[in-house]
PDB file of N, CA and C in Angstrom:
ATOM      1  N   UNK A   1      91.560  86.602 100.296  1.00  0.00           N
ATOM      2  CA  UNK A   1      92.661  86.389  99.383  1.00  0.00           C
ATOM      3  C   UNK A   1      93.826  85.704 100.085  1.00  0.00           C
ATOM      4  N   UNK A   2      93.708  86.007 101.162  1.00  0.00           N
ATOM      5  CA  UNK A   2      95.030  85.323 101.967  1.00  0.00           C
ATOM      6  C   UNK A   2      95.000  83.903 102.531  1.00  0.00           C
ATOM      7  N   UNK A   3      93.560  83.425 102.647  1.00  0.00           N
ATOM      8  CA  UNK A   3      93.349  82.078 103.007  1.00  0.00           C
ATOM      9  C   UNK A   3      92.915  81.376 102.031  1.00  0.00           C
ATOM     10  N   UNK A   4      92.856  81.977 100.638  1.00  0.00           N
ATOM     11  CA  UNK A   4      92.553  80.607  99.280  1.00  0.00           C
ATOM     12  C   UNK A   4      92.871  81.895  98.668  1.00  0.00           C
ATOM     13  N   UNK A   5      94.353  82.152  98.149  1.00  0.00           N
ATOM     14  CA  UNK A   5      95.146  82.881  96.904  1.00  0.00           C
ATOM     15  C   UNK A   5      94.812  82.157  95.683  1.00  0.00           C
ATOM     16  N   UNK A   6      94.360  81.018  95.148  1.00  0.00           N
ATOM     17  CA  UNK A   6      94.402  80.782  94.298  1.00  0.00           C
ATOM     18  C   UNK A   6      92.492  80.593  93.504  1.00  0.00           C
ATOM     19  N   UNK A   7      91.895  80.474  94.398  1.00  0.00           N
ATOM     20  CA  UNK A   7      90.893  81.427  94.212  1.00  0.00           C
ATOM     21  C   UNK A   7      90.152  82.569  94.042  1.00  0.00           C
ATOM     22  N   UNK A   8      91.180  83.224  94.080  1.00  0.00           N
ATOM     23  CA  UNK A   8      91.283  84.821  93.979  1.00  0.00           C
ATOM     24  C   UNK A   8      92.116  85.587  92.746  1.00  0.00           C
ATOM     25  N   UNK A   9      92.560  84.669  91.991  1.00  0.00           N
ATOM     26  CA  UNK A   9      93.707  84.760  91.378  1.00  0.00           C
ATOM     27  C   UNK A   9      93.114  86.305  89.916  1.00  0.00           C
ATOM     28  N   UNK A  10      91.338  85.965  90.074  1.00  0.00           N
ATOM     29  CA  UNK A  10      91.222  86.600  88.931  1.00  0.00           C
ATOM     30  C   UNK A  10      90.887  87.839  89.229  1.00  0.00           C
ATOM     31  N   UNK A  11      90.442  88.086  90.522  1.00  0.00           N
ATOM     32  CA  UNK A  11      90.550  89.248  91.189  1.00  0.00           C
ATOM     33  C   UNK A  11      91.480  89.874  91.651  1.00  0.00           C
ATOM     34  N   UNK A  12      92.656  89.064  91.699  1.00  0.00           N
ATOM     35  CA  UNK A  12      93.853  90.008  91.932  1.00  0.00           C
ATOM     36  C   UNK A  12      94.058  90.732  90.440  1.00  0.00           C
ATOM     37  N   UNK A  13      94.097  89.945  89.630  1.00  0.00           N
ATOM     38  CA  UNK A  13      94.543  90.850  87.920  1.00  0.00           C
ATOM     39  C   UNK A  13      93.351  91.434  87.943  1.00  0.00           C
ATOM     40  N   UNK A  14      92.098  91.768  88.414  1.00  0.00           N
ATOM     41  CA  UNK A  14      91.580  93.014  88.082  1.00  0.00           C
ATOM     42  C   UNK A  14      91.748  94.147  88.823  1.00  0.00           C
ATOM     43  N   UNK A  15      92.159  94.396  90.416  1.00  0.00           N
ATOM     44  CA  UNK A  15      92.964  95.118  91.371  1.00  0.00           C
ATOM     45  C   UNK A  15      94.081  95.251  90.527  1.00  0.00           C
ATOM     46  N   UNK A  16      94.716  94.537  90.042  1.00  0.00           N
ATOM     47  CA  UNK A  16      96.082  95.149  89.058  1.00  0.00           C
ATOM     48  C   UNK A  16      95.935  95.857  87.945  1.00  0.00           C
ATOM     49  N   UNK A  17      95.231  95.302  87.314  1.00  0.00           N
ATOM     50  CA  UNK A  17      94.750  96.644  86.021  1.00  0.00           C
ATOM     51  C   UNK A  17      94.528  97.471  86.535  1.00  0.00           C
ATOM     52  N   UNK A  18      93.200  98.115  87.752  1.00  0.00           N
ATOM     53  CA  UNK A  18      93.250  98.754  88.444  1.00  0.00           C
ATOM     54  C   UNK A  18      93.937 100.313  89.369  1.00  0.00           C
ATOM     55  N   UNK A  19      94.728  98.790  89.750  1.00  0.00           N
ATOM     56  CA  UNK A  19      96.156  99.868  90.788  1.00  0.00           C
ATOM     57  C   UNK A  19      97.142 100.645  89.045  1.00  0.00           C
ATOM     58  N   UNK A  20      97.153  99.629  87.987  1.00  0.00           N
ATOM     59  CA  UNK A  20      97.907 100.699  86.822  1.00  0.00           C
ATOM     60  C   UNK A  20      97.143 101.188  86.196  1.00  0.00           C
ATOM     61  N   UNK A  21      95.826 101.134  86.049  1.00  0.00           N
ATOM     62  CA  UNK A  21      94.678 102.505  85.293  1.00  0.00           C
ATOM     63  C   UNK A  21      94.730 103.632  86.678  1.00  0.00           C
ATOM     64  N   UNK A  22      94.623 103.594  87.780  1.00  0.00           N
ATOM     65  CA  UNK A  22      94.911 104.645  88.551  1.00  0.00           C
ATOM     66  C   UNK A  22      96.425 105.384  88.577  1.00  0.00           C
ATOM     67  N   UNK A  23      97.483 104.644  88.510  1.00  0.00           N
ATOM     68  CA  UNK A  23      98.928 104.972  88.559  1.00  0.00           C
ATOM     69  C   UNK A  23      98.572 106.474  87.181  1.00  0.00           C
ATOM     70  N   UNK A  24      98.550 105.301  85.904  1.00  0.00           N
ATOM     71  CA  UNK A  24      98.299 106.524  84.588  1.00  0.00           C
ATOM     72  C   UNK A  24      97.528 107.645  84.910  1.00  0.00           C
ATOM     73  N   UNK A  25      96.268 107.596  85.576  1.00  0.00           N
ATOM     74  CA  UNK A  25      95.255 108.776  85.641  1.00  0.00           C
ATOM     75  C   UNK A  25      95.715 109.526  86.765  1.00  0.00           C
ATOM     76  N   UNK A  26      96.280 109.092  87.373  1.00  0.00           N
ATOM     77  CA  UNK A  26      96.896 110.175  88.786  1.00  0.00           C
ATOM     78  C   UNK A  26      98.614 110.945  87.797  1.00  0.00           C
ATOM     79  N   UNK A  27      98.836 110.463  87.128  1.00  0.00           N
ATOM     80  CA  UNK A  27      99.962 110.831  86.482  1.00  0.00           C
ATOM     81  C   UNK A  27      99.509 112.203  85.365  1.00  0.00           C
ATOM     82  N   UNK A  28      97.989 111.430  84.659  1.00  0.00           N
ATOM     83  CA  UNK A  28      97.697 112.387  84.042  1.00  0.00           C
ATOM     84  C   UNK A  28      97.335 113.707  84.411  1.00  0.00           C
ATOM     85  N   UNK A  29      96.412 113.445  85.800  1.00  0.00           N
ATOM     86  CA  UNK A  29      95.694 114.516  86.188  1.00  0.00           C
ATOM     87  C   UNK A  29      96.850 115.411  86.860  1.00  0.00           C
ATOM     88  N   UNK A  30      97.792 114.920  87.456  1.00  0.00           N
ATOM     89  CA  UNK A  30      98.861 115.862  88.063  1.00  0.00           C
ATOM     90  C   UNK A  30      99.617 116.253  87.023  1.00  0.00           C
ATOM     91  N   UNK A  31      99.917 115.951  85.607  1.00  0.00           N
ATOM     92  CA  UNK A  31     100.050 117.041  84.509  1.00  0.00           C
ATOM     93  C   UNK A  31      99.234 117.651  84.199  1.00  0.00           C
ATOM     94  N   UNK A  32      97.965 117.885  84.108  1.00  0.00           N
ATOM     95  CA  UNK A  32      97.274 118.946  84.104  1.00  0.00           C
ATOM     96  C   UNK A  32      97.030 119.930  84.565  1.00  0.00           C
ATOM     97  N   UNK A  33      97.435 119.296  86.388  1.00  0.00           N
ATOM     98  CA  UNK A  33      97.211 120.524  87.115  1.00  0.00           C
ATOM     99  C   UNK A  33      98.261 121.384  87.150  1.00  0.00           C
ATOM    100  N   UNK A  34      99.258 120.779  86.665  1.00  0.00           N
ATOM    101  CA  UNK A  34     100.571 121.080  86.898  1.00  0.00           C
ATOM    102  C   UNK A  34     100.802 122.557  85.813  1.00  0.00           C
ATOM    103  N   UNK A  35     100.076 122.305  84.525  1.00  0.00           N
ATOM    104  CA  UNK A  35      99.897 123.022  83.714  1.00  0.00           C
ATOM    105  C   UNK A  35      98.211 123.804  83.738  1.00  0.00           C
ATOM    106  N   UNK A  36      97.855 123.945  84.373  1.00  0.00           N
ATOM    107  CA  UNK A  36      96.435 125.255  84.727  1.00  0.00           C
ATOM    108  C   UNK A  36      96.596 124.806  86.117  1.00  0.00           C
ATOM    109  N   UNK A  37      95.706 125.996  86.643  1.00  0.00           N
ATOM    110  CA  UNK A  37      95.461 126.119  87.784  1.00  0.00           C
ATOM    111  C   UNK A  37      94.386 125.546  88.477  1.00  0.00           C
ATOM    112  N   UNK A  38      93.992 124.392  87.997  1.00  0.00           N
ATOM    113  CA  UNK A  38      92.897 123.617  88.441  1.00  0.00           C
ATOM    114  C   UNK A  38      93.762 122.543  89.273  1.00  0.00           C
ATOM    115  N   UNK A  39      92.805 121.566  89.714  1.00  0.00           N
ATOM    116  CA  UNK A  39      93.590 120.280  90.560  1.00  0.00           C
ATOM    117  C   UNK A  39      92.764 119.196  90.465  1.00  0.00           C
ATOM    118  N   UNK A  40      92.046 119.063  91.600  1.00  0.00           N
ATOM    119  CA  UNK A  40      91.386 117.589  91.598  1.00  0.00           C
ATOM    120  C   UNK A  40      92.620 116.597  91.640  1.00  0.00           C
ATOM    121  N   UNK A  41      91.632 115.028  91.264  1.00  0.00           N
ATOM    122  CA  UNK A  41      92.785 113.950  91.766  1.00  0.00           C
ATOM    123  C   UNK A  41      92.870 113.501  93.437  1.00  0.00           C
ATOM    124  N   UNK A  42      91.975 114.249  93.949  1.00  0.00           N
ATOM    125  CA  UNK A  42      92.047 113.417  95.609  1.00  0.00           C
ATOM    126  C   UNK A  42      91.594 112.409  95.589  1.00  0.00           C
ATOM    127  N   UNK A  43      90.570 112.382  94.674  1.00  0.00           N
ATOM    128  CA  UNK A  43      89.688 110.965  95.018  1.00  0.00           C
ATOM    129  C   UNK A  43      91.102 109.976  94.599  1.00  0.00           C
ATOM    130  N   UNK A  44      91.216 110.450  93.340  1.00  0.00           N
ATOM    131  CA  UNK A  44      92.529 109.515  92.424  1.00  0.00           C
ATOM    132  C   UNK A  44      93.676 108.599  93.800  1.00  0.00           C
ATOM    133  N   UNK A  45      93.952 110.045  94.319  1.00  0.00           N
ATOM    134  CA  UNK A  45      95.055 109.539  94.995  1.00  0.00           C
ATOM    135  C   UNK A  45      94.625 108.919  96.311  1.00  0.00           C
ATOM    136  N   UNK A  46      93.660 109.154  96.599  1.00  0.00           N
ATOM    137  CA  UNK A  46      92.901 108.323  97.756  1.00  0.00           C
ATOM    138  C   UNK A  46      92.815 106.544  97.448  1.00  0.00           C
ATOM    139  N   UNK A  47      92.544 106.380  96.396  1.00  0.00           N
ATOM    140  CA  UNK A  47      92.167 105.503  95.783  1.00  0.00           C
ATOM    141  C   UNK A  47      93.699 104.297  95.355  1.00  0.00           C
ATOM    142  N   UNK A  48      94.441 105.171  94.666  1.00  0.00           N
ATOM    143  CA  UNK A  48      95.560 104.711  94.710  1.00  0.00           C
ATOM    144  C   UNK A  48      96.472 104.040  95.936  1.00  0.00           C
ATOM    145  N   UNK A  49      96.605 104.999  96.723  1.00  0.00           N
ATOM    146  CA  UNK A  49      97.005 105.342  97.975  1.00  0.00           C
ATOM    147  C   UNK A  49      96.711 103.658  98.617  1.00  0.00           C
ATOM    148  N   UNK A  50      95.102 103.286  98.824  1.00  0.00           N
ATOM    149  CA  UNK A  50      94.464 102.537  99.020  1.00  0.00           C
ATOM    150  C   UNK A  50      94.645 101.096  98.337  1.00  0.00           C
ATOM    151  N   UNK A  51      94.654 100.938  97.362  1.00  0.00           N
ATOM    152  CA  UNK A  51      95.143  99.823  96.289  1.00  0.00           C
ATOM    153  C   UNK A  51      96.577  99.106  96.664  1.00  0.00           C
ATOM    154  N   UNK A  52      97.098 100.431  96.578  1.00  0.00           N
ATOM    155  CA  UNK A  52      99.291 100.130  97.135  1.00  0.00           C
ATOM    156  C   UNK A  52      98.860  99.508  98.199  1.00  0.00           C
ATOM    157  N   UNK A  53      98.573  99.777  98.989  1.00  0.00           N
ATOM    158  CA  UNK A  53      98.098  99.494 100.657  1.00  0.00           C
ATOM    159  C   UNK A  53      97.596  97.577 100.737  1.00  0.00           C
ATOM    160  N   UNK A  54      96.491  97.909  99.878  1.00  0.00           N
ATOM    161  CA  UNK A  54      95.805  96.489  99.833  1.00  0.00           C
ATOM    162  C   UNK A  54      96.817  95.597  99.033  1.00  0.00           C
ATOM    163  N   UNK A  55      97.537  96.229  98.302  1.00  0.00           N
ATOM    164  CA  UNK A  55      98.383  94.807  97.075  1.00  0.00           C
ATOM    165  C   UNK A  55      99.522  94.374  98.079  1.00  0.00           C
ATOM    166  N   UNK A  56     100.082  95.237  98.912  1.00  0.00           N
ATOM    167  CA  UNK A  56     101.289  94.891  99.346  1.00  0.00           C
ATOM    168  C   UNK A  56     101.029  93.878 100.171  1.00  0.00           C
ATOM    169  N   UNK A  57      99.670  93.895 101.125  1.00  0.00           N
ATOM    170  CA  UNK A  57      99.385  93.635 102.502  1.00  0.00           C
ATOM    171  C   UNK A  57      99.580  91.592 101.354  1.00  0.00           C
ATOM    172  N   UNK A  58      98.882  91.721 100.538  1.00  0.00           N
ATOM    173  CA  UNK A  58      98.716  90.080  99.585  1.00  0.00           C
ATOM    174  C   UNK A  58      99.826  90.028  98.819  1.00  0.00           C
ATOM    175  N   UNK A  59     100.529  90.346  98.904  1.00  0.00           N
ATOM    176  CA  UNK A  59     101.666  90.542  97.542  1.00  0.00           C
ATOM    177  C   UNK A  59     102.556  88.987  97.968  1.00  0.00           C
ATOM    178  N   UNK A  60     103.085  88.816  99.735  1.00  0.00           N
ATOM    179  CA  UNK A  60     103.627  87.402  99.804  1.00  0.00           C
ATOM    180  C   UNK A  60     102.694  86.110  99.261  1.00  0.00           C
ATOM    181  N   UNK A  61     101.454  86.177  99.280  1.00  0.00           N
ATOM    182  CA  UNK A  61     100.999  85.132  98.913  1.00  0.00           C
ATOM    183  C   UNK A  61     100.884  85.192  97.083  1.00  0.00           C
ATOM    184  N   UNK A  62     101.014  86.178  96.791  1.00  0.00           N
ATOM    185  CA  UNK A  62     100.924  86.450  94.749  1.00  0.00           C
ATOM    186  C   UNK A  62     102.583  86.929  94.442  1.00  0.00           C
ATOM    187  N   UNK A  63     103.486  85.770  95.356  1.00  0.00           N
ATOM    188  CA  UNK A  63     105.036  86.152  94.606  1.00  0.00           C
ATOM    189  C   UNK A  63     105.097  86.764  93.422  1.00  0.00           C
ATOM    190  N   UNK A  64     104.789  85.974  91.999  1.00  0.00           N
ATOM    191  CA  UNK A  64     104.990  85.886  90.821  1.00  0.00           C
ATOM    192  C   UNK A  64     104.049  87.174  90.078  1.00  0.00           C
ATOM    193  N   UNK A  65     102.482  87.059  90.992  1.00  0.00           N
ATOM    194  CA  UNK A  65     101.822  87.888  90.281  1.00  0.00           C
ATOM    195  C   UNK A  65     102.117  89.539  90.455  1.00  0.00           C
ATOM    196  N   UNK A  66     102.763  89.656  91.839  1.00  0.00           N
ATOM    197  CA  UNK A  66     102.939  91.069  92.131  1.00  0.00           C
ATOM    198  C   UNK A  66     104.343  91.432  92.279  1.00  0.00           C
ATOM    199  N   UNK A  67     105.536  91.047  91.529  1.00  0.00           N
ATOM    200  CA  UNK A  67     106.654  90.845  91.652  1.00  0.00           C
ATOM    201  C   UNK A  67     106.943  92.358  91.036  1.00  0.00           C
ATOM    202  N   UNK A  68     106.725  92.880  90.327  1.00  0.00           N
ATOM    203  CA  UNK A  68     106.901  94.283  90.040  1.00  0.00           C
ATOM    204  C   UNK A  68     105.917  94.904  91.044  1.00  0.00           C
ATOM    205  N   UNK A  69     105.269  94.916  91.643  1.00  0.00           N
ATOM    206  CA  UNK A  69     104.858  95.817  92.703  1.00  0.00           C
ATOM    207  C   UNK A  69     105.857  96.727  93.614  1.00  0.00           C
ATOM    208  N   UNK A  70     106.898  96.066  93.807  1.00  0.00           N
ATOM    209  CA  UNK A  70     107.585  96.960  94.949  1.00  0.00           C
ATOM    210  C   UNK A  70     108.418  98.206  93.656  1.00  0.00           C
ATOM    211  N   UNK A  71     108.664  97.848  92.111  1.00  0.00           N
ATOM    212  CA  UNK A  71     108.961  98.766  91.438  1.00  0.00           C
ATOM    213  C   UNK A  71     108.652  99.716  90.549  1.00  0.00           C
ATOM    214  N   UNK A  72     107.112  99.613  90.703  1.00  0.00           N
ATOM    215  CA  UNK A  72     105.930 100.350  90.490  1.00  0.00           C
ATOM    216  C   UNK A  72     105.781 101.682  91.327  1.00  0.00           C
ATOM    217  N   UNK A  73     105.746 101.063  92.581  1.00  0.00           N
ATOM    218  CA  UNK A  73     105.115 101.727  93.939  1.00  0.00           C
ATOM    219  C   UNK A  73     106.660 102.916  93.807  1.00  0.00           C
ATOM    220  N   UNK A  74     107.649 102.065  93.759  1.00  0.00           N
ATOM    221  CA  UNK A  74     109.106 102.931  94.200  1.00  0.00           C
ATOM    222  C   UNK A  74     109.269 104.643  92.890  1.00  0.00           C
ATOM    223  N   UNK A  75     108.995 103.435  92.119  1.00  0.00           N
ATOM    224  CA  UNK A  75     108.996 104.389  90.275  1.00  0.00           C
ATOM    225  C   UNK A  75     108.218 105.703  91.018  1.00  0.00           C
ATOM    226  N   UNK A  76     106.873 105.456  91.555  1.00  0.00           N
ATOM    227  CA  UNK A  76     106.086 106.465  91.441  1.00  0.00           C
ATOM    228  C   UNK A  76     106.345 107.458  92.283  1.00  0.00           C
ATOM    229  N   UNK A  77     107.210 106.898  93.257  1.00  0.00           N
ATOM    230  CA  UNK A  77     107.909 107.625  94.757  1.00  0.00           C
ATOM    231  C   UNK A  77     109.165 108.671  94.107  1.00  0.00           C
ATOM    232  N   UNK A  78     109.735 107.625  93.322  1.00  0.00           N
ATOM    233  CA  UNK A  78     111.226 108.224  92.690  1.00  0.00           C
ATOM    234  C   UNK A  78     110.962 109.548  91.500  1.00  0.00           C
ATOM    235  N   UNK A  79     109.873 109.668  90.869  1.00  0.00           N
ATOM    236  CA  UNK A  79     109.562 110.207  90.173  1.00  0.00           C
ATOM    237  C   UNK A  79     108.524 111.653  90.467  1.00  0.00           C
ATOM    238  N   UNK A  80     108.085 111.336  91.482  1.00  0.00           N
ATOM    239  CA  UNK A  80     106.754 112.561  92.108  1.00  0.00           C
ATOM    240  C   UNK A  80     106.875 112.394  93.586  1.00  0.00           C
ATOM    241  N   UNK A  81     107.857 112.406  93.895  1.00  0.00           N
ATOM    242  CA  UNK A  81     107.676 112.370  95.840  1.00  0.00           C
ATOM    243  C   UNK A  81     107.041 113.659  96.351  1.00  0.00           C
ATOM    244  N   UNK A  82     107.818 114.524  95.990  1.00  0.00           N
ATOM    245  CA  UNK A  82     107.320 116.069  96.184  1.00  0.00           C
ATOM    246  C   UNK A  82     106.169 116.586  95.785  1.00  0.00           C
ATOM    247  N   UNK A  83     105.574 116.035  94.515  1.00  0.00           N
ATOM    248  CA  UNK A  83     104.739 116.452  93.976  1.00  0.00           C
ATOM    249  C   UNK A  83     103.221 115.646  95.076  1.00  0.00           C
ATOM    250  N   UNK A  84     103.466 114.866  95.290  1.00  0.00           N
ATOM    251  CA  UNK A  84     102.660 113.615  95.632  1.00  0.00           C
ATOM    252  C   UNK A  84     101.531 114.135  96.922  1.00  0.00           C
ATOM    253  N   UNK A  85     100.527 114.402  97.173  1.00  0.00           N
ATOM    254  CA  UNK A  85      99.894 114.769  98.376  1.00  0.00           C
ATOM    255  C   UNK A  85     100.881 113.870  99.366  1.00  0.00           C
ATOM    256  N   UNK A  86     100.598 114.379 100.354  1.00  0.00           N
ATOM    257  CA  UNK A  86     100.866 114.063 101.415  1.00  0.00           C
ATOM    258  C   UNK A  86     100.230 112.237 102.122  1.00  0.00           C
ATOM    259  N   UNK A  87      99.091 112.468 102.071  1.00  0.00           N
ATOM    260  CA  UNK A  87      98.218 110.874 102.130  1.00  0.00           C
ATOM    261  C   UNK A  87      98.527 110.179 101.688  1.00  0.00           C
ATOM    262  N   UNK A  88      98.663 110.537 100.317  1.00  0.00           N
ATOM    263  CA  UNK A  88      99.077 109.255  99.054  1.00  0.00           C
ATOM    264  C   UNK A  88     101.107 108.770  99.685  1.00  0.00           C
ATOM    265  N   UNK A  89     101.539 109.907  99.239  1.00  0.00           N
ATOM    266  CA  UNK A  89     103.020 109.714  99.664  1.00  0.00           C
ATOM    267  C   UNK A  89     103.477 108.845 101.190  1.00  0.00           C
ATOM    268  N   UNK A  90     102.501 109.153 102.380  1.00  0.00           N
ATOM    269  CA  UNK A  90     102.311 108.359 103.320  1.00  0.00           C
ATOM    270  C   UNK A  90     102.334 107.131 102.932  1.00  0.00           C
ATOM    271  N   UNK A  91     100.774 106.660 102.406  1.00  0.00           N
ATOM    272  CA  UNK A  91     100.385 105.570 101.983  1.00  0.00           C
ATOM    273  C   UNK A  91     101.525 104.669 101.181  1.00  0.00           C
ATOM    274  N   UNK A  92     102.192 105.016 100.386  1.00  0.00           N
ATOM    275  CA  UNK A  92     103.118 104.829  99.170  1.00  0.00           C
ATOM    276  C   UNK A  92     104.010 103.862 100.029  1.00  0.00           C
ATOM    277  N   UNK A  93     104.606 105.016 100.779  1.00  0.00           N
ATOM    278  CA  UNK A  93     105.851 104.337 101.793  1.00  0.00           C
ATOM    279  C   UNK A  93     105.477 103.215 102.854  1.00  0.00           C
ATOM    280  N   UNK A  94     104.444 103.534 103.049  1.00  0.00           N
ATOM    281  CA  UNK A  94     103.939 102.405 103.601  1.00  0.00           C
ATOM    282  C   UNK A  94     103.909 100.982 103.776  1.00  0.00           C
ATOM    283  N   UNK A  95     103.465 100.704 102.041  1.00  0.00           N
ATOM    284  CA  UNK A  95     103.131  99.958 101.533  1.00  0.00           C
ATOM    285  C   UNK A  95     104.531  99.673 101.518  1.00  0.00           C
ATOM    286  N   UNK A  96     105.674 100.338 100.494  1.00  0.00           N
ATOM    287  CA  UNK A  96     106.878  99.798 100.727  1.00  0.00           C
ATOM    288  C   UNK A  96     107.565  99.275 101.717  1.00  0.00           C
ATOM    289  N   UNK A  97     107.515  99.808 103.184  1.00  0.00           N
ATOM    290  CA  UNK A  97     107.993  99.182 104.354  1.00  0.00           C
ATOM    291  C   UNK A  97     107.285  97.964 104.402  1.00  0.00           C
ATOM    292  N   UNK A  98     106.427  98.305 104.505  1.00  0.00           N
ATOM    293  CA  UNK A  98     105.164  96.175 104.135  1.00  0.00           C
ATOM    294  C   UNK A  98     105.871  95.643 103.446  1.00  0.00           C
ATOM    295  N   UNK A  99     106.537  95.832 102.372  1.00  0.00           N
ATOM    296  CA  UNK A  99     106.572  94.736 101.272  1.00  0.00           C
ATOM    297  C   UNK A  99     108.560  94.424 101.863  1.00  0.00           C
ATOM    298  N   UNK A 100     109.069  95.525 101.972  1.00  0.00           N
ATOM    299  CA  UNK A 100     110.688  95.257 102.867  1.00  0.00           C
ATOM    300  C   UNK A 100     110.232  94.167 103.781  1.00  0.00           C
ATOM    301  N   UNK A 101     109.671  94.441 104.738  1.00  0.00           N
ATOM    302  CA  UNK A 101     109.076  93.549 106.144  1.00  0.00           C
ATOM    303  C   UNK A 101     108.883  91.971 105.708  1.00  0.00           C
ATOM    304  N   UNK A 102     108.294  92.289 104.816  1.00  0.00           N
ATOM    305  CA  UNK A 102     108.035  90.731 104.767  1.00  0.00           C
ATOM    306  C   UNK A 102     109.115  90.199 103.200  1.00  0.00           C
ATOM    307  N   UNK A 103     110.041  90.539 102.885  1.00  0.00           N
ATOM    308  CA  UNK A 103     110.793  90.362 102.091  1.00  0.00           C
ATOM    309  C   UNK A 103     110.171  90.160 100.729  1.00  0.00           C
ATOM    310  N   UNK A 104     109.121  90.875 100.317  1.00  0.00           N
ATOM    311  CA  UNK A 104     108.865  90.934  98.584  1.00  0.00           C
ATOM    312  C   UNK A 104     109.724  91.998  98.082  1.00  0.00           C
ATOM    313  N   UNK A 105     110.258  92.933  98.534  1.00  0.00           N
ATOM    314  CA  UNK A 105     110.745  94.003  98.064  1.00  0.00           C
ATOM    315  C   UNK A 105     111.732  93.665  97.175  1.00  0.00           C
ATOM    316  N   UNK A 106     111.834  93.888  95.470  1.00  0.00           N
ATOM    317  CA  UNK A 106     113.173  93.904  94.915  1.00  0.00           C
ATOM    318  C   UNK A 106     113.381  95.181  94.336  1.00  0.00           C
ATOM    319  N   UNK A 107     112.511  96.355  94.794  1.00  0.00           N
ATOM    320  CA  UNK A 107     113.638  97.033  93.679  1.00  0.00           C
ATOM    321  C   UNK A 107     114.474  98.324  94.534  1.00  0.00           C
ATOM    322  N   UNK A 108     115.112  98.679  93.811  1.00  0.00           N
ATOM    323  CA  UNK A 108     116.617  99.338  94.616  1.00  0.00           C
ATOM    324  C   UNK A 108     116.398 101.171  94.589  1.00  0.00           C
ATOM    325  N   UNK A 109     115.607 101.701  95.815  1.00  0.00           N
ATOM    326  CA  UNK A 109     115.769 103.020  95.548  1.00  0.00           C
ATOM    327  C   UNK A 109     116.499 103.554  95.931  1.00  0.00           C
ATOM    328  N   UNK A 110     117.369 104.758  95.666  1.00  0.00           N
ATOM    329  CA  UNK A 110     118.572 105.536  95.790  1.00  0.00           C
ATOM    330  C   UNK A 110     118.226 106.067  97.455  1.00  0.00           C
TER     331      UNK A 110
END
C-alpha cells in the first residue's frame, strides 16, 4: 500500500468499513458486558487494536481517505479509555502518536 497507494485504493475502503464494523461491535459487546456478567470481545479488540495500528502506519499516503482517522481513534479513547482493555488502549495510543509523528493528526483531545 505504501509503494502504489493508488492501487490499493479499494482495499483501503474495505479495511475502513472494517476498522468501523469493528469500532460498532466492540462498542456493542462492551455494552453488554457492561450490563451481565459475561464478556468476550478480545478477539474484537485484538482485531481493532490491530486495524488502528495498520491504518495509521498508511494514513500519510491516504491524506483524504483517512482524514477522520485520527478522530475516530481519539472519539474511542475519549469515550472508553478506562473501560478499554489494556492491549487495545495501548494499541489506540499508539496509533495516535504515529499519526502526531508524521503530522496526519487533526483532532484535538483534551
Amino acid at each position: 500500500m505504501k509503494r502504489d497507494p493508488e492501487g490499493y485504493e479499494t482495499e483501503l475502503r474495505q479495511l475502513q468499513r472494517h476498522f468501523e464494523s469493528s469500532v460498532f461491535l466492540f462498542r456493542q459487546q462492551a455494552a453488554l458486558s457492561s450490563s451481565s456478567s459475561g464478556g468476550g470481545g478480545g478477539e474484537t479488540a485484538k482485531e481493532l487494536g490491530d486495524l488502528a495500528l495498520f491504518l495509521a502506519h498508511v494514513a500519510p499516503f491516504y491524506p483524504n481517505d483517512l482524514a477522520d482517522l485520527p478522530d475516530h481513534i481519539g472519539g474511542l479513547l475519549d469515550t472508553n479509555a478506562r473501560a478499554l482493555p489494556s492491549g487495545l488502549r495501548v494499541h489506540l495510543v499508539q496509533a495516535l502518536i504515529l499519526l502526531v509523528n508524521r503530522k496526519v493528526n487533526s483532532c484535538s483531545i483534551h
